[in-house]
PDB file of N, CA and C in Angstrom:
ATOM      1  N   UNK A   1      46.184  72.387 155.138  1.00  0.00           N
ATOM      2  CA  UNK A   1      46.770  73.464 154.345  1.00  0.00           C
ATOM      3  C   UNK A   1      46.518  73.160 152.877  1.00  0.00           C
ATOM      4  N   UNK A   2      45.865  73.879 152.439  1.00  0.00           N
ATOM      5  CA  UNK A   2      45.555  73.877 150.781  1.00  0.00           C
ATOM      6  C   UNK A   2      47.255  74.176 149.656  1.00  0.00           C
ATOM      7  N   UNK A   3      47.198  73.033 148.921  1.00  0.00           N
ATOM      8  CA  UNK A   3      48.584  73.106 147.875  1.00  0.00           C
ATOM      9  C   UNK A   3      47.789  73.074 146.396  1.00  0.00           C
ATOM     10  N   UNK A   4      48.268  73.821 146.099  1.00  0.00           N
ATOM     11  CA  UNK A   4      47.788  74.339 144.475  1.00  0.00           C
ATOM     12  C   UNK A   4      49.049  74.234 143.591  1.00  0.00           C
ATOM     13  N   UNK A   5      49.129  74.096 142.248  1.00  0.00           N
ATOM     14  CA  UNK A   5      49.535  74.177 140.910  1.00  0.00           C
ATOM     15  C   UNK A   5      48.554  75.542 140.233  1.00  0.00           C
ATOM     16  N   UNK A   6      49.655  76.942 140.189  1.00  0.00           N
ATOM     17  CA  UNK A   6      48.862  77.529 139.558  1.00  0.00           C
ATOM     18  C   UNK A   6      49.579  77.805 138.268  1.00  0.00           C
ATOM     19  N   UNK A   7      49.221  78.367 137.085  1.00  0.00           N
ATOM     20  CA  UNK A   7      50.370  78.662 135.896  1.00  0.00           C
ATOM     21  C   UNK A   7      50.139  80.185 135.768  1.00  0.00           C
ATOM     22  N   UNK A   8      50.824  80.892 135.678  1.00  0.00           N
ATOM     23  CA  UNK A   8      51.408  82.292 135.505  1.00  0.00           C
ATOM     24  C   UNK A   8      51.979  82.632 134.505  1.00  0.00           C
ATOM     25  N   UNK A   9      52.106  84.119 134.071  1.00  0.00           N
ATOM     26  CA  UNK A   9      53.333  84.645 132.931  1.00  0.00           C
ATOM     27  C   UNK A   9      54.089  85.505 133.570  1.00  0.00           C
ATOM     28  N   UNK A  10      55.363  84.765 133.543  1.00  0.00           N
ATOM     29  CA  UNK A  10      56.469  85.828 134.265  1.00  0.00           C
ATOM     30  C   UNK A  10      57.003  87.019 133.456  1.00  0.00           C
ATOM     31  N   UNK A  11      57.085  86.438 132.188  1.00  0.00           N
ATOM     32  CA  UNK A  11      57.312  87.274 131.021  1.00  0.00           C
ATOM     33  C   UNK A  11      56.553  86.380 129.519  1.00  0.00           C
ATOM     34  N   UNK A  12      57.338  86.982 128.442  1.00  0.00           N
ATOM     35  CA  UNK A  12      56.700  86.559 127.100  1.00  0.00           C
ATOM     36  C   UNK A  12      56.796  84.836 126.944  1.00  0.00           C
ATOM     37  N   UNK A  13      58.372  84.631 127.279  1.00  0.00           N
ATOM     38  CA  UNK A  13      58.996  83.590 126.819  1.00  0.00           C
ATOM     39  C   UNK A  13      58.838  82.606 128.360  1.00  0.00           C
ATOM     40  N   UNK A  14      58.679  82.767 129.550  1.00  0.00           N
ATOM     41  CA  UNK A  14      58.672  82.246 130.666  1.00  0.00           C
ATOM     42  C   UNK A  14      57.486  81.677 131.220  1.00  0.00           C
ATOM     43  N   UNK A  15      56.996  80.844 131.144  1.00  0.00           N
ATOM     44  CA  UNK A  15      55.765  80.624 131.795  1.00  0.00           C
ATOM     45  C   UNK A  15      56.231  79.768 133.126  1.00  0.00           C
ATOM     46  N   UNK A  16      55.509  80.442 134.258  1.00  0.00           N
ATOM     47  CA  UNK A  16      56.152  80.258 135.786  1.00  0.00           C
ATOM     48  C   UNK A  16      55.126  79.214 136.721  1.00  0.00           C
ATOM     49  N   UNK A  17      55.231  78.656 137.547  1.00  0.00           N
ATOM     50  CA  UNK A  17      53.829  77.748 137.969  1.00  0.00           C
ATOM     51  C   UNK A  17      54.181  77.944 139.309  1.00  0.00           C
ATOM     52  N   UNK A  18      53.574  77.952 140.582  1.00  0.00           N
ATOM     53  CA  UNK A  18      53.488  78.143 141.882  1.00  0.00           C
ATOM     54  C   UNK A  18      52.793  76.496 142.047  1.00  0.00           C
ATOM     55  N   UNK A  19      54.157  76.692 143.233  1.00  0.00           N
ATOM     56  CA  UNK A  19      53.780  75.355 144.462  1.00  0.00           C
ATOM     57  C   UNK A  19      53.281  75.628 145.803  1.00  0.00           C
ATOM     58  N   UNK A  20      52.650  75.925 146.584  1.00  0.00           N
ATOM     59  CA  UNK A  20      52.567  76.241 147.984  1.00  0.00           C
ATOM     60  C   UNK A  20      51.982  75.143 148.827  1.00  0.00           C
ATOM     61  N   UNK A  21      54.208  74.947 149.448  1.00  0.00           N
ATOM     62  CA  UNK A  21      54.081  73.921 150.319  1.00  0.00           C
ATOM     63  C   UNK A  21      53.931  74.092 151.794  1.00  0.00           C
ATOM     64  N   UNK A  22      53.376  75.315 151.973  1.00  0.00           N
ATOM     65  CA  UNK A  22      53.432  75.979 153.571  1.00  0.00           C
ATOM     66  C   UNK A  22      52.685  75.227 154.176  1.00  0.00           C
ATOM     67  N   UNK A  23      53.338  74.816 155.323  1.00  0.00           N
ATOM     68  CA  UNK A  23      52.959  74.168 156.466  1.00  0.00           C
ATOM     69  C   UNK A  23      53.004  72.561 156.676  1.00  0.00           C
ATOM     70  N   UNK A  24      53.782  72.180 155.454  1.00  0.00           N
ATOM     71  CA  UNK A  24      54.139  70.903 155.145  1.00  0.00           C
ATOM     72  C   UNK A  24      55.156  71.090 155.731  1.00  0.00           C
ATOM     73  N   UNK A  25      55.944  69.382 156.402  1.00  0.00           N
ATOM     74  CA  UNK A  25      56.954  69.395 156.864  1.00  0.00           C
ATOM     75  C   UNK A  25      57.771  68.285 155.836  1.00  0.00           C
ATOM     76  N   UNK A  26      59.175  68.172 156.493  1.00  0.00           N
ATOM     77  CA  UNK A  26      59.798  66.875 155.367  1.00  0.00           C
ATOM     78  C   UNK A  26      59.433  65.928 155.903  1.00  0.00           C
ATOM     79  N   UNK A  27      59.189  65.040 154.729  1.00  0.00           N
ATOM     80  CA  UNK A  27      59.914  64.858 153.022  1.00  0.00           C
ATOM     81  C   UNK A  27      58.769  65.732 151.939  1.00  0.00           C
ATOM     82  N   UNK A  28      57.552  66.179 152.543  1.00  0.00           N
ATOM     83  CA  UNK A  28      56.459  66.588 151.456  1.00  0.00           C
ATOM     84  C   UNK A  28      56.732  67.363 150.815  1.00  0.00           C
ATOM     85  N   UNK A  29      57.453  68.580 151.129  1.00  0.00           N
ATOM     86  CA  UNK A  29      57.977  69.680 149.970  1.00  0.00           C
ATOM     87  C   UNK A  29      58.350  69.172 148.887  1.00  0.00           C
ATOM     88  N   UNK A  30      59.888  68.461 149.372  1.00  0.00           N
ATOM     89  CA  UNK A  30      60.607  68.066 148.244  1.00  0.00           C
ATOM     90  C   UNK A  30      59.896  66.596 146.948  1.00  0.00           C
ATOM     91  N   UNK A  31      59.137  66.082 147.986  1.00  0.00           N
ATOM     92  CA  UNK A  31      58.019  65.006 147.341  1.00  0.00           C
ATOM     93  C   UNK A  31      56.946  65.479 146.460  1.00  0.00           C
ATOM     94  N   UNK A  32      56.196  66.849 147.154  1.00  0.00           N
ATOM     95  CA  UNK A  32      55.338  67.358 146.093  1.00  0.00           C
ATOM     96  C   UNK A  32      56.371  68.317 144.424  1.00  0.00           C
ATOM     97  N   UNK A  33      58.139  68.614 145.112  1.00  0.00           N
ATOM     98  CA  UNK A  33      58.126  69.518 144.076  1.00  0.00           C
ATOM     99  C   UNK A  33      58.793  68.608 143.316  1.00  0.00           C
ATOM    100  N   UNK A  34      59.192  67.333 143.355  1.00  0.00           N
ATOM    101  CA  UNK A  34      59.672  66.201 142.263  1.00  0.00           C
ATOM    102  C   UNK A  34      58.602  65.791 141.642  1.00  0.00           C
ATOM    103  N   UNK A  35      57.426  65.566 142.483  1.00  0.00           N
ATOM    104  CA  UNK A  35      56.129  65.580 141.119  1.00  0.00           C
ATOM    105  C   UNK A  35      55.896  66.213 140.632  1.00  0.00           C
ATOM    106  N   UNK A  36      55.347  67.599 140.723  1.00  0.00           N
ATOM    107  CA  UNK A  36      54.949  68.735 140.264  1.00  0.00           C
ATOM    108  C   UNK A  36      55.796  69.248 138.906  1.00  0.00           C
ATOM    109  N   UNK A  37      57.824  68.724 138.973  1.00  0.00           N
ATOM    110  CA  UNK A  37      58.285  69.398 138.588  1.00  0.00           C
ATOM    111  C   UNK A  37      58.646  68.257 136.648  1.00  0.00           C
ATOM    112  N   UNK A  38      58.001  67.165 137.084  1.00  0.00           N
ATOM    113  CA  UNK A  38      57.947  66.405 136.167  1.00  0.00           C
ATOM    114  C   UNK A  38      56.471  66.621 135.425  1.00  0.00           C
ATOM    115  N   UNK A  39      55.776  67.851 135.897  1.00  0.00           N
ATOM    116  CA  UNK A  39      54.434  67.863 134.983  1.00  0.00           C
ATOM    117  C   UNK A  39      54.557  68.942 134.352  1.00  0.00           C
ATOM    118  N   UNK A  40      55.988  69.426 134.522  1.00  0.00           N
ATOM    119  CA  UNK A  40      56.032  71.190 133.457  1.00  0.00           C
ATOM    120  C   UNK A  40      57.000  70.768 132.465  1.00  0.00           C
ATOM    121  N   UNK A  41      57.255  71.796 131.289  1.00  0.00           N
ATOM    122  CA  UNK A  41      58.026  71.137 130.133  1.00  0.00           C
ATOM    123  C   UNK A  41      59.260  71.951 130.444  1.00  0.00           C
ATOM    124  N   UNK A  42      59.788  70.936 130.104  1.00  0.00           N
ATOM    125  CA  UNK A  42      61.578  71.543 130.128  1.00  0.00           C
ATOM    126  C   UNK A  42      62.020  73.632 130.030  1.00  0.00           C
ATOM    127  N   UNK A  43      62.581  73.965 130.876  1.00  0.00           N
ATOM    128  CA  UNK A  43      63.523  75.238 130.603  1.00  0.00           C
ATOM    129  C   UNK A  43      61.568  76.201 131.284  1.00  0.00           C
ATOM    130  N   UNK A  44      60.736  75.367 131.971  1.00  0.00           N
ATOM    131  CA  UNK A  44      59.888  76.284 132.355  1.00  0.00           C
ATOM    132  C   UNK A  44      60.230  76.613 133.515  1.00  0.00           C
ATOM    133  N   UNK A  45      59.621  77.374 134.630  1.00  0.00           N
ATOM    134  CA  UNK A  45      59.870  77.709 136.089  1.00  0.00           C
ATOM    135  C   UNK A  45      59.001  77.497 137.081  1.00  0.00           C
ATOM    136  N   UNK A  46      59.177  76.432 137.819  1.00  0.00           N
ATOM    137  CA  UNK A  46      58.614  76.376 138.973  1.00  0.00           C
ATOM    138  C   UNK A  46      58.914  76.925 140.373  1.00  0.00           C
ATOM    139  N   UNK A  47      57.985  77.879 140.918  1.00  0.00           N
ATOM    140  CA  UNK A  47      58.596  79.064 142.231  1.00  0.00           C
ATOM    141  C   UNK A  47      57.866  77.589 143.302  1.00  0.00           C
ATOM    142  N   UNK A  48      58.555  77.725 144.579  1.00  0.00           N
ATOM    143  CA  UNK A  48      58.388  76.729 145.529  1.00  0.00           C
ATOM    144  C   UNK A  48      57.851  77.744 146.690  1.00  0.00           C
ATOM    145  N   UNK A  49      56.704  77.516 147.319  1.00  0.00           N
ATOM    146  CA  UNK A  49      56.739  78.891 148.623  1.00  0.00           C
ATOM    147  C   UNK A  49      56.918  77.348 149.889  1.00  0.00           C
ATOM    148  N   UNK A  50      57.577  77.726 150.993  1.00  0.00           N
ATOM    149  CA  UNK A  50      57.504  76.621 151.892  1.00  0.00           C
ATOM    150  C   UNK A  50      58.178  77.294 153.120  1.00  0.00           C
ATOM    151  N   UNK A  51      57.567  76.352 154.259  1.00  0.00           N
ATOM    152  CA  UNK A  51      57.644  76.932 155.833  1.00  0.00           C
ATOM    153  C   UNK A  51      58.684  76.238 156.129  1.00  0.00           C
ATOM    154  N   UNK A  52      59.140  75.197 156.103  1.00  0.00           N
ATOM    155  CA  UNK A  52      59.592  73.754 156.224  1.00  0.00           C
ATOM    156  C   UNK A  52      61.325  74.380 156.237  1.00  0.00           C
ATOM    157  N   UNK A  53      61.855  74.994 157.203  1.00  0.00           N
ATOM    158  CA  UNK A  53      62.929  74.992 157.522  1.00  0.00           C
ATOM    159  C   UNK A  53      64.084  74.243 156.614  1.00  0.00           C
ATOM    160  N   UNK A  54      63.820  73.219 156.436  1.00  0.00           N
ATOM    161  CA  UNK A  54      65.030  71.809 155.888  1.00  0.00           C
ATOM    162  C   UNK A  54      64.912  72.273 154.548  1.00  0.00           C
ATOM    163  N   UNK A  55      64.089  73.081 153.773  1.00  0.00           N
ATOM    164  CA  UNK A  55      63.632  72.980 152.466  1.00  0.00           C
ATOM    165  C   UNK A  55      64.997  73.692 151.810  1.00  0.00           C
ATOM    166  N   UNK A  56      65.579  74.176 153.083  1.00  0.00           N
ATOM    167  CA  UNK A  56      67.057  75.660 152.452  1.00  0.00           C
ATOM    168  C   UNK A  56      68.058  74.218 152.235  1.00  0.00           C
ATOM    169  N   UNK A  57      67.966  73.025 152.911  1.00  0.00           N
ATOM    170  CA  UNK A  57      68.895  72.263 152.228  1.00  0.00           C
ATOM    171  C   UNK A  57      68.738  71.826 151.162  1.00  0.00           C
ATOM    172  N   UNK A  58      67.469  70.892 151.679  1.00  0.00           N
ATOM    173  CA  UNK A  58      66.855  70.180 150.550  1.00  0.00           C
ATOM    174  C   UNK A  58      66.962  70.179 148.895  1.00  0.00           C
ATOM    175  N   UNK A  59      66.449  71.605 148.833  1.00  0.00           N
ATOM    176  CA  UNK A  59      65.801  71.874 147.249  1.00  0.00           C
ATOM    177  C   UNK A  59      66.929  72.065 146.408  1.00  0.00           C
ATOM    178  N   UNK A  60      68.139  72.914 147.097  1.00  0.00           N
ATOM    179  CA  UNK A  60      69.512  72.764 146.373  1.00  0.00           C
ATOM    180  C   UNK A  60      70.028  71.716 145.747  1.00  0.00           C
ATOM    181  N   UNK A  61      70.419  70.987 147.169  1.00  0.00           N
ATOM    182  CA  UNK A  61      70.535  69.096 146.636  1.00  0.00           C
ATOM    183  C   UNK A  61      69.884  68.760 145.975  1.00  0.00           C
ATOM    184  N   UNK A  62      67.964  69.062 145.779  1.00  0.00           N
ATOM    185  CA  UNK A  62      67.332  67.863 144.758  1.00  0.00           C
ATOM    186  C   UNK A  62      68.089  68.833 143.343  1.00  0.00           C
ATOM    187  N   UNK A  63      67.802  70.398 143.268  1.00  0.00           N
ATOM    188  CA  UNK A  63      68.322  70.742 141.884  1.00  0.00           C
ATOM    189  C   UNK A  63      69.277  70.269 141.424  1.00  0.00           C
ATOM    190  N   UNK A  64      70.504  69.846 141.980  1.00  0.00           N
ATOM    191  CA  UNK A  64      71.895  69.725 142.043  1.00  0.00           C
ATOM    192  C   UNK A  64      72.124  67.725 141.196  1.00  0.00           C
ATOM    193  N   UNK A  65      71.321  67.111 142.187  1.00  0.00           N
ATOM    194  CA  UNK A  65      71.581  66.117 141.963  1.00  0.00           C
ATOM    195  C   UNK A  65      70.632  65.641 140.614  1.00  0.00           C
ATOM    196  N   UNK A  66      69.056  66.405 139.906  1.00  0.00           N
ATOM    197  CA  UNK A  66      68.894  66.381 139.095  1.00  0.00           C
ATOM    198  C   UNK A  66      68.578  67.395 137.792  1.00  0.00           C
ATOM    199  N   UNK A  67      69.992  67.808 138.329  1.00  0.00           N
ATOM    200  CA  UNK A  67      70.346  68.757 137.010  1.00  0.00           C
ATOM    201  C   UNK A  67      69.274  69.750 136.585  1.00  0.00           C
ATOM    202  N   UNK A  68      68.551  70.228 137.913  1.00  0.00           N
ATOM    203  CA  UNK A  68      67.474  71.469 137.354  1.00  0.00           C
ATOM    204  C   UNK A  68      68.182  72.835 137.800  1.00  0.00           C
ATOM    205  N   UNK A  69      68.246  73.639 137.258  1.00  0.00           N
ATOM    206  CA  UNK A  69      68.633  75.296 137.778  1.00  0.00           C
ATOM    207  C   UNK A  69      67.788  75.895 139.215  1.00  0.00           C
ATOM    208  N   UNK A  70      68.581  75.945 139.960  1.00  0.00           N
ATOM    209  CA  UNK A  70      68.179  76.861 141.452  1.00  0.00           C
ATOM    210  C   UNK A  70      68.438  78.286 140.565  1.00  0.00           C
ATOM    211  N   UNK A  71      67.369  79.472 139.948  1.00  0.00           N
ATOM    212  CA  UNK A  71      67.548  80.156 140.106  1.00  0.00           C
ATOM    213  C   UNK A  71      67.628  81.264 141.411  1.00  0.00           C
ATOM    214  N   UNK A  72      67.066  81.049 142.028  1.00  0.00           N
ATOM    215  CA  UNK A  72      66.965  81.810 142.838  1.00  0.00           C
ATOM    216  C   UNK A  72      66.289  81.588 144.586  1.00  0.00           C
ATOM    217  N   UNK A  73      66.548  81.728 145.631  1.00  0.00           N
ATOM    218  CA  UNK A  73      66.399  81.149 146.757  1.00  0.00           C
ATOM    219  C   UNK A  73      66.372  82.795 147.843  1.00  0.00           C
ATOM    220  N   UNK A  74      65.152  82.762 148.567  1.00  0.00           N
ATOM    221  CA  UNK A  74      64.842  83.770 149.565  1.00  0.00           C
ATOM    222  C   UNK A  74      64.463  83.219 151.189  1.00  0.00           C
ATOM    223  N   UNK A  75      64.431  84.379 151.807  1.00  0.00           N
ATOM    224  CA  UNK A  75      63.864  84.288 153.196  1.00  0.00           C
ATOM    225  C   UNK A  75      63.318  85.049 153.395  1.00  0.00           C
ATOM    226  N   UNK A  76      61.871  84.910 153.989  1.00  0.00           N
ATOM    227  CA  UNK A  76      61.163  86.286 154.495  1.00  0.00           C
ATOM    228  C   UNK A  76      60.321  85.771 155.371  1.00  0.00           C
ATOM    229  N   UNK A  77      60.993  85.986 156.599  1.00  0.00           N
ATOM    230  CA  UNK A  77      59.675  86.188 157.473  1.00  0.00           C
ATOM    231  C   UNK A  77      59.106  84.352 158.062  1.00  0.00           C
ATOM    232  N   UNK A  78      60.132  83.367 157.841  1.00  0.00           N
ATOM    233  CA  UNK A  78      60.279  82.583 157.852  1.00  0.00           C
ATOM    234  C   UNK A  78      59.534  81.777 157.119  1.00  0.00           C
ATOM    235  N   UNK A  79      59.425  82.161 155.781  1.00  0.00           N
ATOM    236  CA  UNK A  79      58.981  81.672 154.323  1.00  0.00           C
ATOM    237  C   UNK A  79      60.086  81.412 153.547  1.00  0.00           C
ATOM    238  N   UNK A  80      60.131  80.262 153.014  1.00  0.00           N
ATOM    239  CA  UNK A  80      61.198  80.012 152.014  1.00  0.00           C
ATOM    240  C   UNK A  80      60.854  79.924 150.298  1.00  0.00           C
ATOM    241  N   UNK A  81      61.073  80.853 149.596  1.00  0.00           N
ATOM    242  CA  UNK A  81      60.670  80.976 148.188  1.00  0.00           C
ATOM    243  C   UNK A  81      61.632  80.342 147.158  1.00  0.00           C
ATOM    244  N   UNK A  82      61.562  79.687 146.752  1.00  0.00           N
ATOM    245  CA  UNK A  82      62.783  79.221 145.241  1.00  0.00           C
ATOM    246  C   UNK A  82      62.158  79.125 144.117  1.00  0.00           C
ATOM    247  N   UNK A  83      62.612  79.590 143.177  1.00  0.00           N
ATOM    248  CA  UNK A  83      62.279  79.718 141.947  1.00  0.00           C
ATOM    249  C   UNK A  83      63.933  78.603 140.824  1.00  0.00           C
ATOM    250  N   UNK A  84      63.055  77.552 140.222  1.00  0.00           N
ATOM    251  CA  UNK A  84      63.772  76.692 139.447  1.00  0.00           C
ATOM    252  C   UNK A  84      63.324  76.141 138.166  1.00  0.00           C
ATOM    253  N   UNK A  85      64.768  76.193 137.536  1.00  0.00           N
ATOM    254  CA  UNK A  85      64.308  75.917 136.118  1.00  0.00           C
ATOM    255  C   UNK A  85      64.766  74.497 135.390  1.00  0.00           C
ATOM    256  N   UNK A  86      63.370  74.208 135.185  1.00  0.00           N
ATOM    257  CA  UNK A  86      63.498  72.760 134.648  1.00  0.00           C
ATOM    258  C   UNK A  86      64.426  72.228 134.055  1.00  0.00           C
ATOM    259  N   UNK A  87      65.605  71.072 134.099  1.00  0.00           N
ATOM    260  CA  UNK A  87      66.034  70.701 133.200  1.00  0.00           C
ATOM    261  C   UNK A  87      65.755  70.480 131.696  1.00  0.00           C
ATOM    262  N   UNK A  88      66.781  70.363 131.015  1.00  0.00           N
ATOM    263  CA  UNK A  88      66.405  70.063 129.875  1.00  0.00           C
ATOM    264  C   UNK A  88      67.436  69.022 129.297  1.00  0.00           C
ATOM    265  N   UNK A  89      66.868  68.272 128.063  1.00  0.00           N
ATOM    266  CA  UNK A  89      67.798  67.209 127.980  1.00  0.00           C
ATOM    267  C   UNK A  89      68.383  66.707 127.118  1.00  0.00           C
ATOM    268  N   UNK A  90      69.112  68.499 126.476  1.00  0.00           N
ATOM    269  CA  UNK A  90      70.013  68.301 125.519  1.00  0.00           C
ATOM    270  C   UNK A  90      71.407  67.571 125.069  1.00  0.00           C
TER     271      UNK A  90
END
């Protein structure tokens, strides 16, 4: 399964980056999106796409425990999408 880093404009001020961890199982999601999420600059957005069932626990807890924003968390079709915003470290 091919995983890419792509960078996007969500809006003016937002620049958004795609992870696609489909078809990875755990720990790789949450392993590729703790790297990935240390190569964007603070208050940017990284969207997560992933198959990986566990990822609806997972990604909460990793936001939670390092202080990044879960904006937003979906289901479709047994795709899991999250969109999160980098800490920052005021």
């Amino acid at each position: 399964m091919k995983r890419h880093l792509a960078k996007g404009m969500k809006d003016r001020n937002t620049t958004e980056y795609l992870l696609d961890a489909r078809g990875l199982f755990c720990p790789e999601p949450v392993m590729l999106l703790h790297k990935k999420i240390r190569e964007i600059a603070e208050g940017e957005v990284l969207v997560l796409i992933a198959t990986d069932p566990s990822t609806s626990r997972d990604v909460p807890k990793f936001c939670h425990f390092l202080g990044h924003e879960l904006l937003s968390s979906s289901e479709n079709e047994k795709t899991f999408r999250y969109s999160i915003r980098k800490a920052t470290t005021d």
